[in-house]
N, C-alpha and C. Protein backbone atom coordinates (compact mmCIF):
# COMPACT_ATOMS: atom_id res chain seq x y z
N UNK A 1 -76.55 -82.49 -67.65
CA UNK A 1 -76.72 -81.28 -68.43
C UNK A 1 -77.73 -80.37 -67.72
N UNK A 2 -77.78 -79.22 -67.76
CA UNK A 2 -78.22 -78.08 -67.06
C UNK A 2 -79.92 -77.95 -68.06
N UNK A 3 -80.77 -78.24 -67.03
CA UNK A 3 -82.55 -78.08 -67.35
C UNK A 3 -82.53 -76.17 -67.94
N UNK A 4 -82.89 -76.41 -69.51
CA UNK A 4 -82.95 -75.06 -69.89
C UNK A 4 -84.66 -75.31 -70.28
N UNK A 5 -84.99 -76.01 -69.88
CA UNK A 5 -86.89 -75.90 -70.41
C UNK A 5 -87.46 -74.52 -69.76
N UNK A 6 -86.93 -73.94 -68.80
CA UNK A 6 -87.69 -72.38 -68.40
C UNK A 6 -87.16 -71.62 -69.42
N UNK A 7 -86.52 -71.80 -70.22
CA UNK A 7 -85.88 -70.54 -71.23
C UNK A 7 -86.16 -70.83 -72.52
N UNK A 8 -86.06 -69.51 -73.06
CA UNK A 8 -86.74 -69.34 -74.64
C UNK A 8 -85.46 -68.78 -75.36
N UNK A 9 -85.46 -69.11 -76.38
CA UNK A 9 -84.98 -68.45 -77.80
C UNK A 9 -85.53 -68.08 -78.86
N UNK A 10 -85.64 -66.96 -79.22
CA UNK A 10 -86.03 -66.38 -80.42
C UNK A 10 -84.60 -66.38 -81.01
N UNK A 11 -84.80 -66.78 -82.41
CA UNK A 11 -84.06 -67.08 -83.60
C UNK A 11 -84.34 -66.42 -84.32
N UNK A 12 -84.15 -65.15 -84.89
CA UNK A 12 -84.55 -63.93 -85.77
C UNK A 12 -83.45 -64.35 -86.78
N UNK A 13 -84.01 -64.61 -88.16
CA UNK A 13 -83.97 -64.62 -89.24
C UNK A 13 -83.36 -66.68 -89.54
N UNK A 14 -84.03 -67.49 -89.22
CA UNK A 14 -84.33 -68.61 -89.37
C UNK A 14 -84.36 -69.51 -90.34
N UNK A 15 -83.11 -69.11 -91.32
CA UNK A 15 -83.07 -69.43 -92.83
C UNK A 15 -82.85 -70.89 -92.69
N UNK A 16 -82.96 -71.14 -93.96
CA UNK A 16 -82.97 -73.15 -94.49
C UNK A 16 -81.52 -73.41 -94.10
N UNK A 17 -80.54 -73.11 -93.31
CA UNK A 17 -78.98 -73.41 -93.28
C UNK A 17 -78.46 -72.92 -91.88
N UNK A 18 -77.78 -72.14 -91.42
CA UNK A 18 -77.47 -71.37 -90.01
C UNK A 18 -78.58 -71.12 -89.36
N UNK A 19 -79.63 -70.63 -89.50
CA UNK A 19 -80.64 -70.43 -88.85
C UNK A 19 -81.48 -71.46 -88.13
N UNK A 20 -81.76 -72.66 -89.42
CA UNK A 20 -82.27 -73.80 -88.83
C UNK A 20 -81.46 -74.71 -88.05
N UNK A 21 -80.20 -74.76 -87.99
CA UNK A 21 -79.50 -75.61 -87.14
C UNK A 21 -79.60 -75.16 -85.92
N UNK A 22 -79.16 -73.48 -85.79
CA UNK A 22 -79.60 -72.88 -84.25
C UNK A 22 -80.55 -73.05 -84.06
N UNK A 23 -81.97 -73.40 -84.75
CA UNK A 23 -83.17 -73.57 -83.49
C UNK A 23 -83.28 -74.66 -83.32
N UNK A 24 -82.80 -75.69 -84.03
CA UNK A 24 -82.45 -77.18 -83.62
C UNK A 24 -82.03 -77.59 -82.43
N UNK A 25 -80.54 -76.89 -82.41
CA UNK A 25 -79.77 -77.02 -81.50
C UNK A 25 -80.05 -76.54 -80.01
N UNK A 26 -80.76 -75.42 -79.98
CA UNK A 26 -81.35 -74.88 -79.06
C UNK A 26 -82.43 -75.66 -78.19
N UNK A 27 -83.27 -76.15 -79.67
CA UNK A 27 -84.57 -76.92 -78.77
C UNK A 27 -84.22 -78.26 -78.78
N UNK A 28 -82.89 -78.97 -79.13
CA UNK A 28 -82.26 -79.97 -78.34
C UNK A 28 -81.90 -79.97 -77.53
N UNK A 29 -81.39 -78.86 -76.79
CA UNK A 29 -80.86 -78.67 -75.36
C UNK A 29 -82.66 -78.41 -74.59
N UNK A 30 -83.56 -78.31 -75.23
CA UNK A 30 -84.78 -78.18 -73.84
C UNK A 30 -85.09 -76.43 -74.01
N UNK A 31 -84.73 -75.33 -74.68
CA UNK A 31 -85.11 -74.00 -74.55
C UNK A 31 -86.78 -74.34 -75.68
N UNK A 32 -87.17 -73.47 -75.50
CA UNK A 32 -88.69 -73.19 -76.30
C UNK A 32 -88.03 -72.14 -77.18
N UNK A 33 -88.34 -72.35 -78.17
CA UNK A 33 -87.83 -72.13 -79.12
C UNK A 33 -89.38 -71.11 -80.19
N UNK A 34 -88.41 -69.94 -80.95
CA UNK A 34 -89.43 -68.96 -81.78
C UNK A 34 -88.74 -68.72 -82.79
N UNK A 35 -88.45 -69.81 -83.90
CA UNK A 35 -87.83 -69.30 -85.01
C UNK A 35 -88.65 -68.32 -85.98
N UNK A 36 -87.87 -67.05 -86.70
CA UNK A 36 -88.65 -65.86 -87.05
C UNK A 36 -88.35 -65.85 -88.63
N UNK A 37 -89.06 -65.53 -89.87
CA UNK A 37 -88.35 -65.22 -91.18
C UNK A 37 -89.29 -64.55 -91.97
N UNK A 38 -89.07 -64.05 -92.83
CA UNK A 38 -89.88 -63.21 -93.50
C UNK A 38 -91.04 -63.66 -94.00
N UNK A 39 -91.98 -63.33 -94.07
CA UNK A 39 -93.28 -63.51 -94.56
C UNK A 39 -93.58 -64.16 -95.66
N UNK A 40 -92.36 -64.43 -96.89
CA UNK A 40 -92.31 -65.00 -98.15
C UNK A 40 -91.93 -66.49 -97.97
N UNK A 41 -91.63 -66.58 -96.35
CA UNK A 41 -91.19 -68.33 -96.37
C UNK A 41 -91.84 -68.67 -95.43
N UNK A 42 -93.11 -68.18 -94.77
CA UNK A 42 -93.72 -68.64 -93.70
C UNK A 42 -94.37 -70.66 -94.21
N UNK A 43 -94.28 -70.51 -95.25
CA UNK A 43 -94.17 -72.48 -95.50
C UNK A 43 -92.96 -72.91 -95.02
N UNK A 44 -91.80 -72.42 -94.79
CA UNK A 44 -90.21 -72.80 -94.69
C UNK A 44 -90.40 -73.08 -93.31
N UNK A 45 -91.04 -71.62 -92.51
CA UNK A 45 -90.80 -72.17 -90.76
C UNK A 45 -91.67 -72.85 -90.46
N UNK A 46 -92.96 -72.60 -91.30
CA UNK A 46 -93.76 -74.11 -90.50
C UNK A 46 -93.27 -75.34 -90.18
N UNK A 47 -92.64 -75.32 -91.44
CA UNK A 47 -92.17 -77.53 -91.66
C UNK A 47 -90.99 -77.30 -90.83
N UNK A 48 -89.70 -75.83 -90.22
CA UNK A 48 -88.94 -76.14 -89.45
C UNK A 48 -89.74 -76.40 -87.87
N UNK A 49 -90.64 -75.78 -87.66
CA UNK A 49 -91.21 -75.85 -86.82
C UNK A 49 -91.99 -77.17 -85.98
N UNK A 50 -92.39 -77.54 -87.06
CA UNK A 50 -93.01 -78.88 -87.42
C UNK A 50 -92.14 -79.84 -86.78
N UNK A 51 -90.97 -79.85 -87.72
CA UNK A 51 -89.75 -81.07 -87.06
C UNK A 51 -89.10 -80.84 -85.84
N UNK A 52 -89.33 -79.47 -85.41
CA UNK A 52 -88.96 -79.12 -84.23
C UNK A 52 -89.73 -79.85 -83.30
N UNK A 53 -90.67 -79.61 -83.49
CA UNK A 53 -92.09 -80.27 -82.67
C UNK A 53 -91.94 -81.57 -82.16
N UNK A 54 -91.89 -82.22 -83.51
CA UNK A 54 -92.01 -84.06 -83.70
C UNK A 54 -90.75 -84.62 -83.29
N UNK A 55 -89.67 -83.48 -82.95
CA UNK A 55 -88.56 -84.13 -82.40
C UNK A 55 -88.36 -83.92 -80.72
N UNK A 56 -88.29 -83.09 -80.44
CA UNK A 56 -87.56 -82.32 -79.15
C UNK A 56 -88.64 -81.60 -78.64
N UNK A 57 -89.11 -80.61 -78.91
CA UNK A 57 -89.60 -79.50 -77.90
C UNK A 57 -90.77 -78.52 -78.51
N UNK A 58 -91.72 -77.86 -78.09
CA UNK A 58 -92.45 -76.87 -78.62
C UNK A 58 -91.69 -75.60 -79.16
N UNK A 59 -92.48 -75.45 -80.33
CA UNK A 59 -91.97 -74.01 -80.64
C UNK A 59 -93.17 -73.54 -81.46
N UNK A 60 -92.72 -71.93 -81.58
CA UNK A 60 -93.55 -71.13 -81.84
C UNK A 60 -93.07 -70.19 -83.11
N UNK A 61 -93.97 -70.03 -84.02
CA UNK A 61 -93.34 -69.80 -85.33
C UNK A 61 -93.53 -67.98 -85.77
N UNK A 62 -93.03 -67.41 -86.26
CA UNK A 62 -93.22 -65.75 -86.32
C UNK A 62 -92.65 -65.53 -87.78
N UNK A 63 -93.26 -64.59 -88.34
CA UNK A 63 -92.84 -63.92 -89.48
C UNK A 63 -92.85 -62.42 -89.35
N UNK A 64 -91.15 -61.76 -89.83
CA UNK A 64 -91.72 -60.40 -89.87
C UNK A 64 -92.39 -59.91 -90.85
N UNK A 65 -93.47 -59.03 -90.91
CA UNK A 65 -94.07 -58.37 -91.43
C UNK A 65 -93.84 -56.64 -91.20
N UNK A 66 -93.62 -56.22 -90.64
CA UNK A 66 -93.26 -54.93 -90.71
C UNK A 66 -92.54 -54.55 -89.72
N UNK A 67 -91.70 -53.52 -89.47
CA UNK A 67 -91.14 -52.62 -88.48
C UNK A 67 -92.03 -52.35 -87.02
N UNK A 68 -93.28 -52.31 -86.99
CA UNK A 68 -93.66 -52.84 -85.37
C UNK A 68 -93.22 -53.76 -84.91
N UNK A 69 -93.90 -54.83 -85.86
CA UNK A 69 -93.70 -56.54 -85.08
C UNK A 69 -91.97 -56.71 -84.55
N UNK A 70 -91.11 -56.14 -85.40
CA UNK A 70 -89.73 -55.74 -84.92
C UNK A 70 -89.85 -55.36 -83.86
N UNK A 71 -90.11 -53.88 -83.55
CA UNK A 71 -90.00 -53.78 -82.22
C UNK A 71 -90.32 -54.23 -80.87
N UNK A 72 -91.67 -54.79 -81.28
CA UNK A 72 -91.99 -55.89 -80.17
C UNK A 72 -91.49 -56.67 -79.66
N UNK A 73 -90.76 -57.44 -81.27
CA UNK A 73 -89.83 -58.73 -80.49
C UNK A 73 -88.65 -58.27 -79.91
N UNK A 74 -87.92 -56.45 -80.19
CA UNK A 74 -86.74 -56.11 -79.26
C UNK A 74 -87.61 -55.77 -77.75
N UNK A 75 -88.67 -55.15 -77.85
CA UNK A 75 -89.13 -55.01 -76.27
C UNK A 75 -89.09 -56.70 -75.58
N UNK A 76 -89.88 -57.43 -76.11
CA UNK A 76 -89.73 -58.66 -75.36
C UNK A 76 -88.52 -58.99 -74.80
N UNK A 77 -87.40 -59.19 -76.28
CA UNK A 77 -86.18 -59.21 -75.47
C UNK A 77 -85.41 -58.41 -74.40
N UNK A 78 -85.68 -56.96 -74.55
CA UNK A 78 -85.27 -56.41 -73.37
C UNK A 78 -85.90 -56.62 -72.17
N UNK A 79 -87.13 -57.24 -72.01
CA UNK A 79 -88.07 -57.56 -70.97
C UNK A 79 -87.29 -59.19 -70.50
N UNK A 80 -86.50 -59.90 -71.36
CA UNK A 80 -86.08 -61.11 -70.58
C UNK A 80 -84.86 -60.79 -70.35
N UNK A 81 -84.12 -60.11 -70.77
CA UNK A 81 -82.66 -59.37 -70.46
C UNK A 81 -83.23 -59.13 -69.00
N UNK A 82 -84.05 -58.34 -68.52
CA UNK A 82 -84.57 -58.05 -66.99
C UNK A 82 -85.11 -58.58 -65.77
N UNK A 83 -85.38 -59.67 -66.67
CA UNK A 83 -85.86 -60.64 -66.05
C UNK A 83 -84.56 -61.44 -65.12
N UNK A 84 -85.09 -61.50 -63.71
CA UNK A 84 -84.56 -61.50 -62.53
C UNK A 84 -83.87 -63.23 -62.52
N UNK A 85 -84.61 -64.32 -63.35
CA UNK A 85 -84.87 -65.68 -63.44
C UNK A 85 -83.92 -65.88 -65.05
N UNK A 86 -83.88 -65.10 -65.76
CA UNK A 86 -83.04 -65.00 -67.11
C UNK A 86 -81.57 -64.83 -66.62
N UNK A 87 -80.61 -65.83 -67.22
CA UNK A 87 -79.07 -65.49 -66.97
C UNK A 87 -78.72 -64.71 -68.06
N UNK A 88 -79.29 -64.07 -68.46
CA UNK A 88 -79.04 -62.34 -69.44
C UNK A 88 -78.97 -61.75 -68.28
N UNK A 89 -79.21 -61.49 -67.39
CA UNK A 89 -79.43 -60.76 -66.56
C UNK A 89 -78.47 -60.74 -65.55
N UNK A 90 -77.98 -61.61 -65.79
CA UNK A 90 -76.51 -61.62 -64.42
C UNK A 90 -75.28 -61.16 -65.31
């Protein structure tokens, strides 16, 4: 299987069902993983986070809070879309 530990996923909107299986699945394959959800369940991504942890791989936990922090996380992503080492980029 193909070493994805240099690569990240952000998981924007990280709910208890579809959301948590994709960052599962993701940080079973080896990506670093940033599952994201609204500010009213930041207990929800901890403990996904948590088992993320204690199973597979590091991850890093985010809540949106407003329309900046949004845009940040689209600049980031357009910054790994560019990235020369990202297969977004090919």
């Amino acid at each position: 299987m193909k070493d994805f530990s240099k690569y990240s996923a952000i998981i924007i909107g990280a709910g208890d069902a579809t959301g948590s299986a994709i960052t599962k699945k993701f940080a079973s394959h080896g990506y670093k993983v940033c599952p994201v959800r609204r500010p009213k369940s930041i207990d929800k991504v901890n403990k996904l986070a948590d088992e993320v942890n204690g199973s597979v791989n590091h991850s890093h936990t985010k809540t949106l809070v407003n329309e900046k922090q949004i845009q940040i996380i689209q600049t980031q992503i357009e910054e790994l879309k560019l990235s020369s080492s990202n297969p977004l980029a090919q």
